[in-house]
C-alpha atoms as a PDB file:
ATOM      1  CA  UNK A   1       0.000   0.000   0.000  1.00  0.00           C
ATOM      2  CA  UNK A   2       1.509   3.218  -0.566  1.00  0.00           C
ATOM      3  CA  UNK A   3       0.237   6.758   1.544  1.00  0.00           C
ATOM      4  CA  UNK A   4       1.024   9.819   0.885  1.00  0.00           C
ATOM      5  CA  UNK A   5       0.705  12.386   3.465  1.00  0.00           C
ATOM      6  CA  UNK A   6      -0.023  15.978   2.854  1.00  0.00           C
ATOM      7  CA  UNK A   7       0.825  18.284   5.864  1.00  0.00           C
ATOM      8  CA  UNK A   8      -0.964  21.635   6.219  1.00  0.00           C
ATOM      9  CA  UNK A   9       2.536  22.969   8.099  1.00  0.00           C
ATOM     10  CA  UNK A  10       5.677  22.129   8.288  1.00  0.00           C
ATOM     11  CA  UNK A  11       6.250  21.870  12.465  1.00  0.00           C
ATOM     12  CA  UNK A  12       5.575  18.734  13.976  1.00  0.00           C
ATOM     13  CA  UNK A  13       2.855  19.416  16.270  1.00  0.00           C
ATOM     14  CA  UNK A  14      -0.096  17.472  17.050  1.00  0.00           C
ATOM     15  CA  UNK A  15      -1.649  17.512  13.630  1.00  0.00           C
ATOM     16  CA  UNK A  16       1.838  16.031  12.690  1.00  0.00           C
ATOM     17  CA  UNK A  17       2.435  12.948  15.092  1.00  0.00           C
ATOM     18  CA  UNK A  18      -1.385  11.967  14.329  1.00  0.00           C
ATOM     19  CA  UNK A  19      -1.065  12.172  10.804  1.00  0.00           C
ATOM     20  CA  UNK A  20       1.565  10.347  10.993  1.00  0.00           C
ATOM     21  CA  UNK A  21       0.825   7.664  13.388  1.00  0.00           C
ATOM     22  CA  UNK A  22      -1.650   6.689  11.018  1.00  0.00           C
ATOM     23  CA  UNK A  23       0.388   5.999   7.960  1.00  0.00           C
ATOM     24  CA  UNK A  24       2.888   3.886  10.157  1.00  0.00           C
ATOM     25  CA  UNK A  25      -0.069   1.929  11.243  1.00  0.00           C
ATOM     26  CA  UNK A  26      -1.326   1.263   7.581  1.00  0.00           C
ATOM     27  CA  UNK A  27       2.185  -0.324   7.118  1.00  0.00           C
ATOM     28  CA  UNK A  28       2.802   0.742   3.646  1.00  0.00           C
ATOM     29  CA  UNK A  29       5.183   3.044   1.892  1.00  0.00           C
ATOM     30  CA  UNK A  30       4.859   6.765   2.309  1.00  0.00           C
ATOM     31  CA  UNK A  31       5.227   9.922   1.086  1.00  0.00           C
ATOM     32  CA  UNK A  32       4.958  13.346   3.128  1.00  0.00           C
ATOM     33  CA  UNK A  33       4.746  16.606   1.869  1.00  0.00           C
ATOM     34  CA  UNK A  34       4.978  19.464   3.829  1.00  0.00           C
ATOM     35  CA  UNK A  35       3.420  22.963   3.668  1.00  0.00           C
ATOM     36  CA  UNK A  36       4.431  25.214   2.864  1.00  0.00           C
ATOM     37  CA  UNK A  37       7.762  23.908   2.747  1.00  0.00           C
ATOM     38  CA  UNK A  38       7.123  21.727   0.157  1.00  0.00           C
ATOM     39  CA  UNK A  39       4.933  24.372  -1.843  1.00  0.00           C
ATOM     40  CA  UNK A  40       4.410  27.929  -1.386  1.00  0.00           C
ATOM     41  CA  UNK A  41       2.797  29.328  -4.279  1.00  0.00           C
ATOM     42  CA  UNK A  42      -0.857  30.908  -4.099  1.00  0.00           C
ATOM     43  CA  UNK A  43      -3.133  30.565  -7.184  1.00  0.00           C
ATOM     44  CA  UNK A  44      -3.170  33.209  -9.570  1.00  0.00           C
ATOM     45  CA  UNK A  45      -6.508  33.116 -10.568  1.00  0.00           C
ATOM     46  CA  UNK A  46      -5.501  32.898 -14.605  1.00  0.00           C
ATOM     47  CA  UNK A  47      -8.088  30.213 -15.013  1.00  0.00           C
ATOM     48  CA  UNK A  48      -5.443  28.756 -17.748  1.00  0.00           C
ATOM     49  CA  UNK A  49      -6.204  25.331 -16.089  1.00  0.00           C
ATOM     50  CA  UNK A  50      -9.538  24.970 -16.339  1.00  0.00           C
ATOM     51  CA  UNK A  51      -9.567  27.165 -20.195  1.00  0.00           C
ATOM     52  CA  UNK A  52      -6.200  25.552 -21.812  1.00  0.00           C
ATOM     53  CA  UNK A  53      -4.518  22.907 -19.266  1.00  0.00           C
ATOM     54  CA  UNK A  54      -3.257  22.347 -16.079  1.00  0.00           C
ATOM     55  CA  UNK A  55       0.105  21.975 -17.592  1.00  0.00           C
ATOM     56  CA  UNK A  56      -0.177  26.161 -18.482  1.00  0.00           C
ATOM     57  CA  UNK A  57      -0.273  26.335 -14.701  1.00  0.00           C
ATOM     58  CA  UNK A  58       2.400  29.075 -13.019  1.00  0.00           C
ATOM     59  CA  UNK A  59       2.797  26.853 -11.130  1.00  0.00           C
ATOM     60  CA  UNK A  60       2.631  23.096 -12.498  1.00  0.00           C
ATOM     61  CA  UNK A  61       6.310  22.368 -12.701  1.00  0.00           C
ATOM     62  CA  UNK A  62       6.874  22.826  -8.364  1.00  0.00           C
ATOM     63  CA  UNK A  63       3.568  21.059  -8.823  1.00  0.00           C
ATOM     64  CA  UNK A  64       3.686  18.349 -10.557  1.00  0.00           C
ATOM     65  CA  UNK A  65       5.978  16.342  -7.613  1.00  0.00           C
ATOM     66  CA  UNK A  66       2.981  16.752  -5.318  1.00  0.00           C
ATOM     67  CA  UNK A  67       0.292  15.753  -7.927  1.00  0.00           C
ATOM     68  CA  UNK A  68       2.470  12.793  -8.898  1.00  0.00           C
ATOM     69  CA  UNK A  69       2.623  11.783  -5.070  1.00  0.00           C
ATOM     70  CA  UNK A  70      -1.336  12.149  -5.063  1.00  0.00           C
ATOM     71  CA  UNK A  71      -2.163   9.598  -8.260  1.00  0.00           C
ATOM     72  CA  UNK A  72       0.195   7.233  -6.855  1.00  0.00           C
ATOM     73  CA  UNK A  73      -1.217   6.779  -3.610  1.00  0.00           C
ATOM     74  CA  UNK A  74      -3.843   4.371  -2.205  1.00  0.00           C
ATOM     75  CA  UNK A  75      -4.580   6.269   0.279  1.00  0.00           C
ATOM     76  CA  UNK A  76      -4.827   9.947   0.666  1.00  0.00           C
ATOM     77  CA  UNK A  77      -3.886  11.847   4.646  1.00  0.00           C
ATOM     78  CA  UNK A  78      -5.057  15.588   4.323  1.00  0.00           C
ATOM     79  CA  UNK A  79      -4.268  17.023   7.728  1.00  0.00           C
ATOM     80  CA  UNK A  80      -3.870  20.502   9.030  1.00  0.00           C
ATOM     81  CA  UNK A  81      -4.368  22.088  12.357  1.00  0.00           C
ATOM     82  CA  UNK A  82      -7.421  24.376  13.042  1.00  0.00           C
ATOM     83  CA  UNK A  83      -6.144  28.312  11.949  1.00  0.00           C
ATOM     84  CA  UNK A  84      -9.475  30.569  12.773  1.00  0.00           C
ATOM     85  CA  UNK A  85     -12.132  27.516  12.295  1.00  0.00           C
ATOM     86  CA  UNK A  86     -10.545  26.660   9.343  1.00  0.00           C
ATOM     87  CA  UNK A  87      -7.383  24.560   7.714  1.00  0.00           C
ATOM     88  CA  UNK A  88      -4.111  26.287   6.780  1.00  0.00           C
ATOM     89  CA  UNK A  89      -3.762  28.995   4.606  1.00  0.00           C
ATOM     90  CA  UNK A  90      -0.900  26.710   3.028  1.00  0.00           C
ATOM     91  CA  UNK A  91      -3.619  24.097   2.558  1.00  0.00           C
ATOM     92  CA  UNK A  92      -6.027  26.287   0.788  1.00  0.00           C
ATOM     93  CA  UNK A  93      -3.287  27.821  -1.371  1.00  0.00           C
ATOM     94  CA  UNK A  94      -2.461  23.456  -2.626  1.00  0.00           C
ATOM     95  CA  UNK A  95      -6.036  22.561  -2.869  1.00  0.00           C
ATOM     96  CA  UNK A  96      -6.908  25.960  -4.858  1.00  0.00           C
ATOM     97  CA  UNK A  97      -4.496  24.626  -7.563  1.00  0.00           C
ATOM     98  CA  UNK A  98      -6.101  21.269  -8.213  1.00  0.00           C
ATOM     99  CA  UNK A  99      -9.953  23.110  -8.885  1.00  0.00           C
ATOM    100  CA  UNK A 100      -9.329  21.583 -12.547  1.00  0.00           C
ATOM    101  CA  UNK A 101      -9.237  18.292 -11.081  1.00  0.00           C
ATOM    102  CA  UNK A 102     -13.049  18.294  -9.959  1.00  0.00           C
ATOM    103  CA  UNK A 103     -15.763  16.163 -11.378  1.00  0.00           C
ATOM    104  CA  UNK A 104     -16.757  19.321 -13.070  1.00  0.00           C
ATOM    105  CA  UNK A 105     -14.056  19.639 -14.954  1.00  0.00           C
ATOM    106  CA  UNK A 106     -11.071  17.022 -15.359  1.00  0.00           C
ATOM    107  CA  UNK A 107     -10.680  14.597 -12.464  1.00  0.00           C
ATOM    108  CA  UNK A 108      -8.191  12.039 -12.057  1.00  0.00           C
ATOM    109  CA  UNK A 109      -9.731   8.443 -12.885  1.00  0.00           C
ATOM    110  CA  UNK A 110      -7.404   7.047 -10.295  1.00  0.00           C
ATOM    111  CA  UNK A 111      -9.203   9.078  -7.527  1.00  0.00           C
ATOM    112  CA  UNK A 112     -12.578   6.969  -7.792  1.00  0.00           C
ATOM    113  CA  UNK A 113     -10.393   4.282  -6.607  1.00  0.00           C
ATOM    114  CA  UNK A 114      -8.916   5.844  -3.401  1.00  0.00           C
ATOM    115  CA  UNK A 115      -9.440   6.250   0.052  1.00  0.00           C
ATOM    116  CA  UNK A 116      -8.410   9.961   1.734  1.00  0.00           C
ATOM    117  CA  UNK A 117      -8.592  10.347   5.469  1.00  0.00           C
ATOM    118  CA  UNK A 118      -8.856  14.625   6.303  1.00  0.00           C
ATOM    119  CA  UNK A 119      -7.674  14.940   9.481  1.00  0.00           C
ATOM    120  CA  UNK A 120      -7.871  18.084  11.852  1.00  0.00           C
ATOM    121  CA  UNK A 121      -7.085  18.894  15.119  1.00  0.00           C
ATOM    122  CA  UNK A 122      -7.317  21.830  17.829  1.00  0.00           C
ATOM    123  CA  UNK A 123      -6.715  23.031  21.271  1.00  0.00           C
ATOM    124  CA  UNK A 124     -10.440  23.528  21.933  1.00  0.00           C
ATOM    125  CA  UNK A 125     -12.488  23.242  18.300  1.00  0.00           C
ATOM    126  CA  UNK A 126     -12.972  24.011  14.802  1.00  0.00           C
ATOM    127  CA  UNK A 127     -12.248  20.329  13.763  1.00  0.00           C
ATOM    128  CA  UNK A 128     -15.242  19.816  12.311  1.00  0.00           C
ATOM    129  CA  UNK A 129     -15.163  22.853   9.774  1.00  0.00           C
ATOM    130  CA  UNK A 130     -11.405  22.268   8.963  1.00  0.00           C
ATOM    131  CA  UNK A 131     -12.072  18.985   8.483  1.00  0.00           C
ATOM    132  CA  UNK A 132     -14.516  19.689   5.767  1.00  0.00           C
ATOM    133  CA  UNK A 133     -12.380  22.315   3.853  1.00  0.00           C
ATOM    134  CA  UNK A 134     -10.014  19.133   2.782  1.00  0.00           C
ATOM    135  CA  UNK A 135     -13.184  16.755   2.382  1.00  0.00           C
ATOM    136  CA  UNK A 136     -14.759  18.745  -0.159  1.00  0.00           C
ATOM    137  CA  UNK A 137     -11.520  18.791  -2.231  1.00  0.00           C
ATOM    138  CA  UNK A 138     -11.578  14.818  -1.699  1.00  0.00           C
ATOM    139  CA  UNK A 139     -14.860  14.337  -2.590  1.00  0.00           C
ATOM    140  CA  UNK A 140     -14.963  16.649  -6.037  1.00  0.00           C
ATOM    141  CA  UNK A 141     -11.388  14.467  -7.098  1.00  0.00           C
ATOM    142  CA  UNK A 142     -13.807  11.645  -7.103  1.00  0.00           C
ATOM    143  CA  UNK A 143     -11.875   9.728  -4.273  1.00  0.00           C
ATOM    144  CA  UNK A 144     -14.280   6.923  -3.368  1.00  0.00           C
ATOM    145  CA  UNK A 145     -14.178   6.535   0.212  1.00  0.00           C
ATOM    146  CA  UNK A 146     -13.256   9.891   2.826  1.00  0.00           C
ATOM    147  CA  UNK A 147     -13.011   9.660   6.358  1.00  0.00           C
ATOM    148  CA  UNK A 148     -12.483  12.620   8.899  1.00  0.00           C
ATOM    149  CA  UNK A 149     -10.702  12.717  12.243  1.00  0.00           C
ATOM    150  CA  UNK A 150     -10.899  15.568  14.361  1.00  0.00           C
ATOM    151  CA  UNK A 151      -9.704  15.529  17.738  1.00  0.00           C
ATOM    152  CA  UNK A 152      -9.447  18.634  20.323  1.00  0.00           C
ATOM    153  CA  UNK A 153      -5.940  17.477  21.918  1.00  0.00           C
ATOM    154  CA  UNK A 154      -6.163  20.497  24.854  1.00  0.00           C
ATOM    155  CA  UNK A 155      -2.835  21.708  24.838  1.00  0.00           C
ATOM    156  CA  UNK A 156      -0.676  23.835  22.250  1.00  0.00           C
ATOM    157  CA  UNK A 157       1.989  21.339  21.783  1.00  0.00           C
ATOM    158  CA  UNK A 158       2.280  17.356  21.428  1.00  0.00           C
ATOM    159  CA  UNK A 159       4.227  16.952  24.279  1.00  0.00           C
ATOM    160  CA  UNK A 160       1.608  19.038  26.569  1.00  0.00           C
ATOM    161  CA  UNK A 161      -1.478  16.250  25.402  1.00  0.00           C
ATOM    162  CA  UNK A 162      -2.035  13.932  28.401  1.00  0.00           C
ATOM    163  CA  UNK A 163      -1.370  10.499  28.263  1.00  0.00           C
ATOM    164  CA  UNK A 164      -4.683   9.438  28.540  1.00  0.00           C
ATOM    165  CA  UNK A 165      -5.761  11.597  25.962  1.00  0.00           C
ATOM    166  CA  UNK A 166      -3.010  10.217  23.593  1.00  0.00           C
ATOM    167  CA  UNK A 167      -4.132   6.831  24.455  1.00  0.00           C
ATOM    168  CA  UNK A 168      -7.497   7.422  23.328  1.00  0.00           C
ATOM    169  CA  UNK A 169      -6.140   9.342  19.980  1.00  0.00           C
ATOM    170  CA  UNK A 170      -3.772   5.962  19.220  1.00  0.00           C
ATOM    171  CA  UNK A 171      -6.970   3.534  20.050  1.00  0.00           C
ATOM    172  CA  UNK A 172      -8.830   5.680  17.257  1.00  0.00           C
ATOM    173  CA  UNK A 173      -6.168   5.382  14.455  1.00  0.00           C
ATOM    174  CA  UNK A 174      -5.954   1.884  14.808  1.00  0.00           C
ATOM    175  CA  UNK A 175      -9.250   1.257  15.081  1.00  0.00           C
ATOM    176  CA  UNK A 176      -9.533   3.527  11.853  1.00  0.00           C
ATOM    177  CA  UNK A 177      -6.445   2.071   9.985  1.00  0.00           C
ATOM    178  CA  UNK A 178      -7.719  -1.650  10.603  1.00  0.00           C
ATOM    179  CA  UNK A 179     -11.090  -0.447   8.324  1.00  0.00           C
ATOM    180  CA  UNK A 180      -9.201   1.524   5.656  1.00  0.00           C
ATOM    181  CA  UNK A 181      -7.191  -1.859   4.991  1.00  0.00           C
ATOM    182  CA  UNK A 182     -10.282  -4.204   5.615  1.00  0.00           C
ATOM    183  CA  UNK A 183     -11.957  -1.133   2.745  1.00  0.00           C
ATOM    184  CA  UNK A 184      -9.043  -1.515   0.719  1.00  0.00           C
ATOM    185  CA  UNK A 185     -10.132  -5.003  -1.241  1.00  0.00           C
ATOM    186  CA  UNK A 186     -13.107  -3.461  -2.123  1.00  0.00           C
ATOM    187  CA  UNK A 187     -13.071   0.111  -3.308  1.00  0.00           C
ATOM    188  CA  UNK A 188     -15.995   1.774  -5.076  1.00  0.00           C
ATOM    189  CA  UNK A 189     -17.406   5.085  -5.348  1.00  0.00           C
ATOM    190  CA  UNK A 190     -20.220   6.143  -2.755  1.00  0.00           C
ATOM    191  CA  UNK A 191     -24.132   6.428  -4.001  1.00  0.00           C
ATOM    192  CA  UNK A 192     -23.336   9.858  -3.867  1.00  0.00           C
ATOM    193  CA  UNK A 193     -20.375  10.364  -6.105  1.00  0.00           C
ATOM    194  CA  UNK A 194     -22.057   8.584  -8.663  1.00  0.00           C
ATOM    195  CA  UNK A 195     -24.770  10.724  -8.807  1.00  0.00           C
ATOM    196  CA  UNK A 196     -22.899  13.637  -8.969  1.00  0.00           C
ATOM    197  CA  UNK A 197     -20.529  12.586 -11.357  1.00  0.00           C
ATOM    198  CA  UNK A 198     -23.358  11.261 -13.587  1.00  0.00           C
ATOM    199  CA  UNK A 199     -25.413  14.767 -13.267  1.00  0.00           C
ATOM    200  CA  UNK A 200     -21.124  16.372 -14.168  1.00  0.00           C
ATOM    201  CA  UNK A 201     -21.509  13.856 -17.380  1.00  0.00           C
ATOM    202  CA  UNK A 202     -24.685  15.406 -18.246  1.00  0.00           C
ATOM    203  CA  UNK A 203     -23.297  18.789 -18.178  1.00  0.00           C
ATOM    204  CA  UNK A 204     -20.081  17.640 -20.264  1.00  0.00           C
ATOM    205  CA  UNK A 205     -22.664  15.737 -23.046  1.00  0.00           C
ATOM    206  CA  UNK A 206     -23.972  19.936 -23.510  1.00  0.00           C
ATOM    207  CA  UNK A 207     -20.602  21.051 -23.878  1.00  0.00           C
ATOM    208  CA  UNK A 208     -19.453  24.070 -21.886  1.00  0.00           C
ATOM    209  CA  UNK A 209     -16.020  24.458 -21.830  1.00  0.00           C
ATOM    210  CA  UNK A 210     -13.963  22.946 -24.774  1.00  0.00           C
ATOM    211  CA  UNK A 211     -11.021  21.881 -22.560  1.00  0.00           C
ATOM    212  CA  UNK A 212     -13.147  19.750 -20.275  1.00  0.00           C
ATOM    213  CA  UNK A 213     -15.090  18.471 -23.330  1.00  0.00           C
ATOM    214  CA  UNK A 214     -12.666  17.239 -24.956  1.00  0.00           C
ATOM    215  CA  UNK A 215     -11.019  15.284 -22.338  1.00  0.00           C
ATOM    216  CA  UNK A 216     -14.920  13.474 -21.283  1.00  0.00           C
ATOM    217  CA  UNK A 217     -14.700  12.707 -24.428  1.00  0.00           C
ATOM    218  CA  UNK A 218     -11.308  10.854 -24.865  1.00  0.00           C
ATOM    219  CA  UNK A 219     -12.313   9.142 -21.248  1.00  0.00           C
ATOM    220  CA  UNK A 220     -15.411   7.468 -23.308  1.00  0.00           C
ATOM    221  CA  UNK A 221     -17.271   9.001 -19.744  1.00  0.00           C
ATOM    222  CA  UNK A 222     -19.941  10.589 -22.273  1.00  0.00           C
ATOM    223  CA  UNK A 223     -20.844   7.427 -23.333  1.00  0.00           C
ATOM    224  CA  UNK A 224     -20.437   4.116 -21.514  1.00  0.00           C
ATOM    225  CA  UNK A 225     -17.260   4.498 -19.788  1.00  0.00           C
ATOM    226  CA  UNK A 226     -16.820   5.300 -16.297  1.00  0.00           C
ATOM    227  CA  UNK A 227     -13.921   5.886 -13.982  1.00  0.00           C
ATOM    228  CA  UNK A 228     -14.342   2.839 -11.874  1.00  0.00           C
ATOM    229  CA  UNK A 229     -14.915  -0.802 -12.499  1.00  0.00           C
END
């Protein structure tokens, strides 16, 4: 199994040693990125992605790395720590760049066949918004199964969260690593993202922008194709 682990900052704090706790316990090989260490660019709001390709991106060459991580993965770790009820800013500024990527206009077929795992966490709250900042990217990729983990860890620093609490956190990743492997035989899209991708295909029959219509239509996903088995 291979993870790859995208970090909403680059200290090792609490959002950190979770995230990470959970890739060890999936056992496979992985990849962590760190922002905005890894990538520090805000979109420019060109819309030459969406219009012309995501290769005419600013951008898509300090990219590319990070997007290559993402397609190879089975499963996905989105974390970031709770800034003002919210994730990062150096979260936003990744998942901004990868709007071309949604069922509305070009996703990945490989996503439909993943498993992402948003996790957030806080001194007090805000989990539950910051969480959903990262699921909504997850979910218009196409990725077919997305879990979220918030936790409020009541301290400011890893080493300051209480044993007991700690305890409880590491009970809750294995619990939740033992169903993302049991999940992983069987992957398929939700109800959901089927709908929505088959109301997206609807859209893309009309035609609305030429870019996107012209990759549905290489995909066969106008007709009878579609991006899972």
């Amino acid at each position: 199994m291979k993870v790859t682990v995208i970090h909403g900052q680059s200290h090792k704090g609490s959002t950190y040693h979770i995230a990470h706790s959970l890739a060890e316990k999936l056992n496979g090989k992985t990849t962590e990125i760190f922002l905005p260490k890894d990538f520090d660019r805000f979109c420019a709001g060109c819309t030459a992605c969406f219009s012309r390709s995501e290769k005419k991106c600013p951008h898509y060459e300090k990219l590319s790395p990070i997007t290559e991580a993402i397609d190879n993965a089975d499963v996905l770790i989105l974390a970031s720590p709770v800034y003002v009820y919210h994730a990062t800013g150096a979260m936003k500024a990744l998942l901004d760049h990868y709007g071309w990527r949604w069922m509305v206009h070009r996703p990945e077929e490989k996503m439909f066949s993943k498993q992402a795992v948003c996790i957030s966490t806080a001194a007090g709250a805000g989990m539950k918004s910051t969480g959903r900042d990262m699921a909504d990217s997850a979910f218009w990729w196409g990725v077919a199964k997305i879990y979220t983990y918030g936790v409020a860890v009541a301290a400011v620093s890893w080493d300051h969260v209480s044993r007991q609490k700690k305890r409880r956190i590491d009970k809750k990743l294995s619990a939740l690593a033992k169903k993302i492997l049991k999940k992983q035989k069987n992957i398929k899209p939700s109800l959901k993202t089927k709908l929505f991708f088959s109301v997206m295909r609807q859209v893309q029959k009309r035609g609305w922008n030429e870019a996107d219509t012209i990759y549905w239509k290489e995909k066969g996903w106008t007709e009878r194709k579609r991006p899972w088995k």
